[in-house]
Protein backbone atom coordinates (compact mmCIF):
# COMPACT_ATOMS: atom_id res chain seq x y z
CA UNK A 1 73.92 -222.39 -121.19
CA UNK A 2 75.87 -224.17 -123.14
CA UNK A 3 74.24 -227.18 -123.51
CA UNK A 4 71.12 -224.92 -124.91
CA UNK A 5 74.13 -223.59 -127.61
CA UNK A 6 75.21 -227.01 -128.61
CA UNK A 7 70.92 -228.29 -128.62
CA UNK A 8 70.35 -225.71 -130.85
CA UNK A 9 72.98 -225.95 -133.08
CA UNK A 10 72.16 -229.63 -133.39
CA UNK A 11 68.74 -229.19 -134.15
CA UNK A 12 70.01 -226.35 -136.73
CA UNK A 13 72.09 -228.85 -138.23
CA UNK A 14 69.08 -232.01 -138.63
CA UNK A 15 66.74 -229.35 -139.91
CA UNK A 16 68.84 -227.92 -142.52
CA UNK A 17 70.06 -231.36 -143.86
CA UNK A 18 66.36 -232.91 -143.89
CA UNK A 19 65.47 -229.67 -145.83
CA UNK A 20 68.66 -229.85 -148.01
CA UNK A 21 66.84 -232.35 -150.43
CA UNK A 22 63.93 -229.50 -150.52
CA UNK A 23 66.88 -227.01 -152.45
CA UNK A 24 68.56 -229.28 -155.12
CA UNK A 25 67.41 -229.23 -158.65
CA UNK A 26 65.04 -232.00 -159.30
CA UNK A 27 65.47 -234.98 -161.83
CA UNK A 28 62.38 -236.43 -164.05
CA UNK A 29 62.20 -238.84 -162.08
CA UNK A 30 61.96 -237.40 -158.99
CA UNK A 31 59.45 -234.79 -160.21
CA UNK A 32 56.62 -237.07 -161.18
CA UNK A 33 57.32 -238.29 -157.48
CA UNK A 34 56.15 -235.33 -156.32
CA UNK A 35 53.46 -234.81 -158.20
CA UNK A 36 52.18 -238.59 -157.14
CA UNK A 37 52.12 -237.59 -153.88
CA UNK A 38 50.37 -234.59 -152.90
CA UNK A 39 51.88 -234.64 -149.29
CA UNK A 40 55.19 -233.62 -150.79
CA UNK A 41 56.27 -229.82 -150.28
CA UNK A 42 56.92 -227.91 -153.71
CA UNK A 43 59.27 -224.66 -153.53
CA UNK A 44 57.61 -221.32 -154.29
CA UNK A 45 59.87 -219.46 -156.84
CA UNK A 46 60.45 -215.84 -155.32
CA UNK A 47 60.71 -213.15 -157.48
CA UNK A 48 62.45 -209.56 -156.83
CA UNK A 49 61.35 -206.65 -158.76
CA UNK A 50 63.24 -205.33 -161.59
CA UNK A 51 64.95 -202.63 -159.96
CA UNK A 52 66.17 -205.07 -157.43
CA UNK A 53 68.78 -206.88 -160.05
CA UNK A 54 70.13 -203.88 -161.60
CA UNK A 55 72.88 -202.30 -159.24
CA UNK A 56 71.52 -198.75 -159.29
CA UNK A 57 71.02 -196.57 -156.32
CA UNK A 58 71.29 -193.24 -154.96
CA UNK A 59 74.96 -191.84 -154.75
CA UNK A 60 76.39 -190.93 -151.58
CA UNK A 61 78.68 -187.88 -151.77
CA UNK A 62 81.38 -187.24 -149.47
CA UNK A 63 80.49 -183.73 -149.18
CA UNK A 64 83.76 -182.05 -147.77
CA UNK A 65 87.54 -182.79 -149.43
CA UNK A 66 89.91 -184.64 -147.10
CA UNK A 67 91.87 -187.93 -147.09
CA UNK A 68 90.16 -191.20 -145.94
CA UNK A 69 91.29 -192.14 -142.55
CA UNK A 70 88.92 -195.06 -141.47
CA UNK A 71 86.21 -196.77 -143.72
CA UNK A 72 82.78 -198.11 -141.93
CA UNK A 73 81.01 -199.57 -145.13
CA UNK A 74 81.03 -202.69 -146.82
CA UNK A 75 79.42 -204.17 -150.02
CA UNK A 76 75.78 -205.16 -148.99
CA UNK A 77 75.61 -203.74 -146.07
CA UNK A 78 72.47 -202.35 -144.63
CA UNK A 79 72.56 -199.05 -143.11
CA UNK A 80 70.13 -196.45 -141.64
CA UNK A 81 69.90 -192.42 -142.31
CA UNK A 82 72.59 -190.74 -140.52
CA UNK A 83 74.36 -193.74 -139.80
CA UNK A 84 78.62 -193.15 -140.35
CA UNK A 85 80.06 -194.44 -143.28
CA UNK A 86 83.42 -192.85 -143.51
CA UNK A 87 85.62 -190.40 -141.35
CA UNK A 88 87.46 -188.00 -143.44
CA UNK A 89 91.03 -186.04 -142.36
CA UNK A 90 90.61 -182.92 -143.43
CA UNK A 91 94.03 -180.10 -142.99
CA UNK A 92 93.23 -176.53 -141.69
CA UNK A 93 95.39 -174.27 -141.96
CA UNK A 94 96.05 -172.88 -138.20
CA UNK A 95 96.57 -169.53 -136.77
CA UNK A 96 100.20 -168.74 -137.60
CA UNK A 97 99.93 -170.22 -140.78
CA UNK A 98 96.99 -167.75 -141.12
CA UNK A 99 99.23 -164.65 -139.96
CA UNK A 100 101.92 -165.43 -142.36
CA UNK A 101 99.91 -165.95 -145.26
CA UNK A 102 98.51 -162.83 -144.81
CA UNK A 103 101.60 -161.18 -144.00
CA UNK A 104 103.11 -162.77 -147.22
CA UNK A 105 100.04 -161.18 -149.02
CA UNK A 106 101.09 -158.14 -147.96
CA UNK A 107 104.58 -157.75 -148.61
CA UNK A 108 103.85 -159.07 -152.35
CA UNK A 109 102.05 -156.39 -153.36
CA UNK A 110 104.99 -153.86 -151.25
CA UNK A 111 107.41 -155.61 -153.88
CA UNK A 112 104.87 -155.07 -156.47
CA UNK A 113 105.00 -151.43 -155.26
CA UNK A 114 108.42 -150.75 -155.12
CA UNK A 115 109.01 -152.51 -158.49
CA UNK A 116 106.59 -149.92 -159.81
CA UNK A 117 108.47 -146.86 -158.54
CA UNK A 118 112.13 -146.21 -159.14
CA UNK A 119 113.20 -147.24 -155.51
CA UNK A 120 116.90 -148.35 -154.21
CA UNK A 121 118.28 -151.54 -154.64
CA UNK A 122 119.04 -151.92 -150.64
CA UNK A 123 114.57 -151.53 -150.34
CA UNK A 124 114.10 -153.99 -153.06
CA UNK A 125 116.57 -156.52 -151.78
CA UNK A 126 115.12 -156.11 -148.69
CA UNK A 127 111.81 -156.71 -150.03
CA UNK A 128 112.63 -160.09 -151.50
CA UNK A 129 114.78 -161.12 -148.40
CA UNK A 130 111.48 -160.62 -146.50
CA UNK A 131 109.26 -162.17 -148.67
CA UNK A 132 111.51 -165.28 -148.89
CA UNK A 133 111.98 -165.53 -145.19
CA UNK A 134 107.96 -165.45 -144.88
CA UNK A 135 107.66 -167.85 -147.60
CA UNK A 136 110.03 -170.45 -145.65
CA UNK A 137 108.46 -169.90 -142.07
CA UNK A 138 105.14 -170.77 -144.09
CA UNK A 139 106.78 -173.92 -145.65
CA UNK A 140 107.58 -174.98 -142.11
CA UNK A 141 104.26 -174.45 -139.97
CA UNK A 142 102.15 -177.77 -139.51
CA UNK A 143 98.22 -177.85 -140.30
CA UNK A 144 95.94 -178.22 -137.90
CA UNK A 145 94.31 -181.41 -138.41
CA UNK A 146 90.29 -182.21 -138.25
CA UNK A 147 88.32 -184.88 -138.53
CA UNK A 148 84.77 -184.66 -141.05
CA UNK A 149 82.48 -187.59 -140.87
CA UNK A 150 80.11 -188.78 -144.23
CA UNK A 151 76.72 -190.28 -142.99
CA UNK A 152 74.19 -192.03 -144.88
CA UNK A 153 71.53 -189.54 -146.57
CA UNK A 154 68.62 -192.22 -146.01
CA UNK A 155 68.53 -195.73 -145.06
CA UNK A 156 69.02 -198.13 -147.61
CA UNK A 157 71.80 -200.95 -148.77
CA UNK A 158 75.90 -200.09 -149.97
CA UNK A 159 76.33 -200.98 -153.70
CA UNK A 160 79.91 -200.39 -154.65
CA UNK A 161 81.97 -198.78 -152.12
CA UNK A 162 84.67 -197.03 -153.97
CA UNK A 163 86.20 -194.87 -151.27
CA UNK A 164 89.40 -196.85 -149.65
CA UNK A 165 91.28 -196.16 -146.64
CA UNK A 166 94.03 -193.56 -147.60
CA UNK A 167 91.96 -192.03 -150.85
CA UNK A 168 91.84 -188.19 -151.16
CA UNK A 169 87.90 -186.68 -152.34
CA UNK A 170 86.73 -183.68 -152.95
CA UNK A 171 83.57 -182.53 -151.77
CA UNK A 172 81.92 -184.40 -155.01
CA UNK A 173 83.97 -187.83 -155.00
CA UNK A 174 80.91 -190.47 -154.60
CA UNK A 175 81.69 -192.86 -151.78
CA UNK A 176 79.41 -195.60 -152.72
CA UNK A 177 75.71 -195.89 -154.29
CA UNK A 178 72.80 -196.35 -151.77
CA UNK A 179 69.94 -198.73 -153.42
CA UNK A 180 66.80 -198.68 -151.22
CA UNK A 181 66.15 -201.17 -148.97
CA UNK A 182 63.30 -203.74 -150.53
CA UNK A 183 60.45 -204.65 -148.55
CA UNK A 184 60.28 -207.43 -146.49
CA UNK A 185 58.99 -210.56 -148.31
CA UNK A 186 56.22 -212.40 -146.43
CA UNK A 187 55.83 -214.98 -149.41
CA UNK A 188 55.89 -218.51 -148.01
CA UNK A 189 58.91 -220.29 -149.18
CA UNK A 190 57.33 -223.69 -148.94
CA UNK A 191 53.92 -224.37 -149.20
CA UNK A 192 51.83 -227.72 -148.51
CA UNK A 193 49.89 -229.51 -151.54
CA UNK A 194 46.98 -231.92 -150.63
């Protein structure tokens, strides 16, 4: 096996250097060669379309807010609809944090009340006691932690990934623009003159 590796890497290597000559710009001198001998390959100039030098493309949203805890994308990469392109941290808020907000909800609007009505000072200090204690027990509860995933709305090719590990996007940051793939060029490269 790997004397098939190192055959073929050698026969890579004599190929590309005997058509090296082929790719350098041509002198005077060396172009009225050619043209005296019509055995003599010419290159084919290739053109792309328009579209294709412009860096346009579709953006690619992230969809959901979160920070950005691995990256998947490069510059010129090709990818395919669906594929992942990012993975997103997102923080929910869990079950107790859930409770006390609400329960902070409600005794703000019992202070609310009882700063309405002429009530003791011993129910309204009580009130804010309360309502400071909830407020620190909220302060102290940890977020659940998820993980959201932005995938490729179509296949096509990354133009300017802008989303880095560590960023924080909102549901509208734009992670990258996706030009569309261009088709696959059957145009000879080299073509024989006789």
């Amino acid at each position: 096996m790997k004397k098939l590796v190192g055959l073929g890497l050698i026969l890579t290597v004599a190929a590309g250097s005997a058509m090296l000559p082929l790719w350098l710009p041509t002198t005077d001198a060396q172009a009225s060669s050619f043209s005296s001998t019509p055995a003599q390959f010419q290159l084919v100039a290739r053109t792309l379309p328009d579209s294709a030098t412009a860096v346009t493309g579709q953006p690619v949203l992230a969809g959901q807010a979160g920070r950005v805890h691995e990256v998947y994308i490069q510059e010129g990469q090709r990818v395919k609809q669906g594929q992942l392109l990012l993975k997103l941290l997102e923080r929910l808020p869990s079950v107790q944090q859930q409770q006390l907000q609400a329960r902070l909800h409600r005794q703000q609007r019992t202070l609310a009340a009882l700063q309405q009505q002429p009530a003791a000072a011993a129910e309204l200090a009580t009130a804010w006691q309360q309502l400071e204690d909830t407020r620190t027990r909220l302060a102290q509860c940890v977020p659940m932690l998820s993980f959201v995933y932005v995938t490729a709305p179509a296949a096509g090719i990354i133009r300017q990934p802008s989303a880095t590990l560590g960023d924080q996007l909102t549901a509208y940051s734009v992670v990258a623009l996706l030009a569309p793939e261009l088709p696959a060029d059957t145009t000879l490269l080299l073509t024989s003159v006789e």
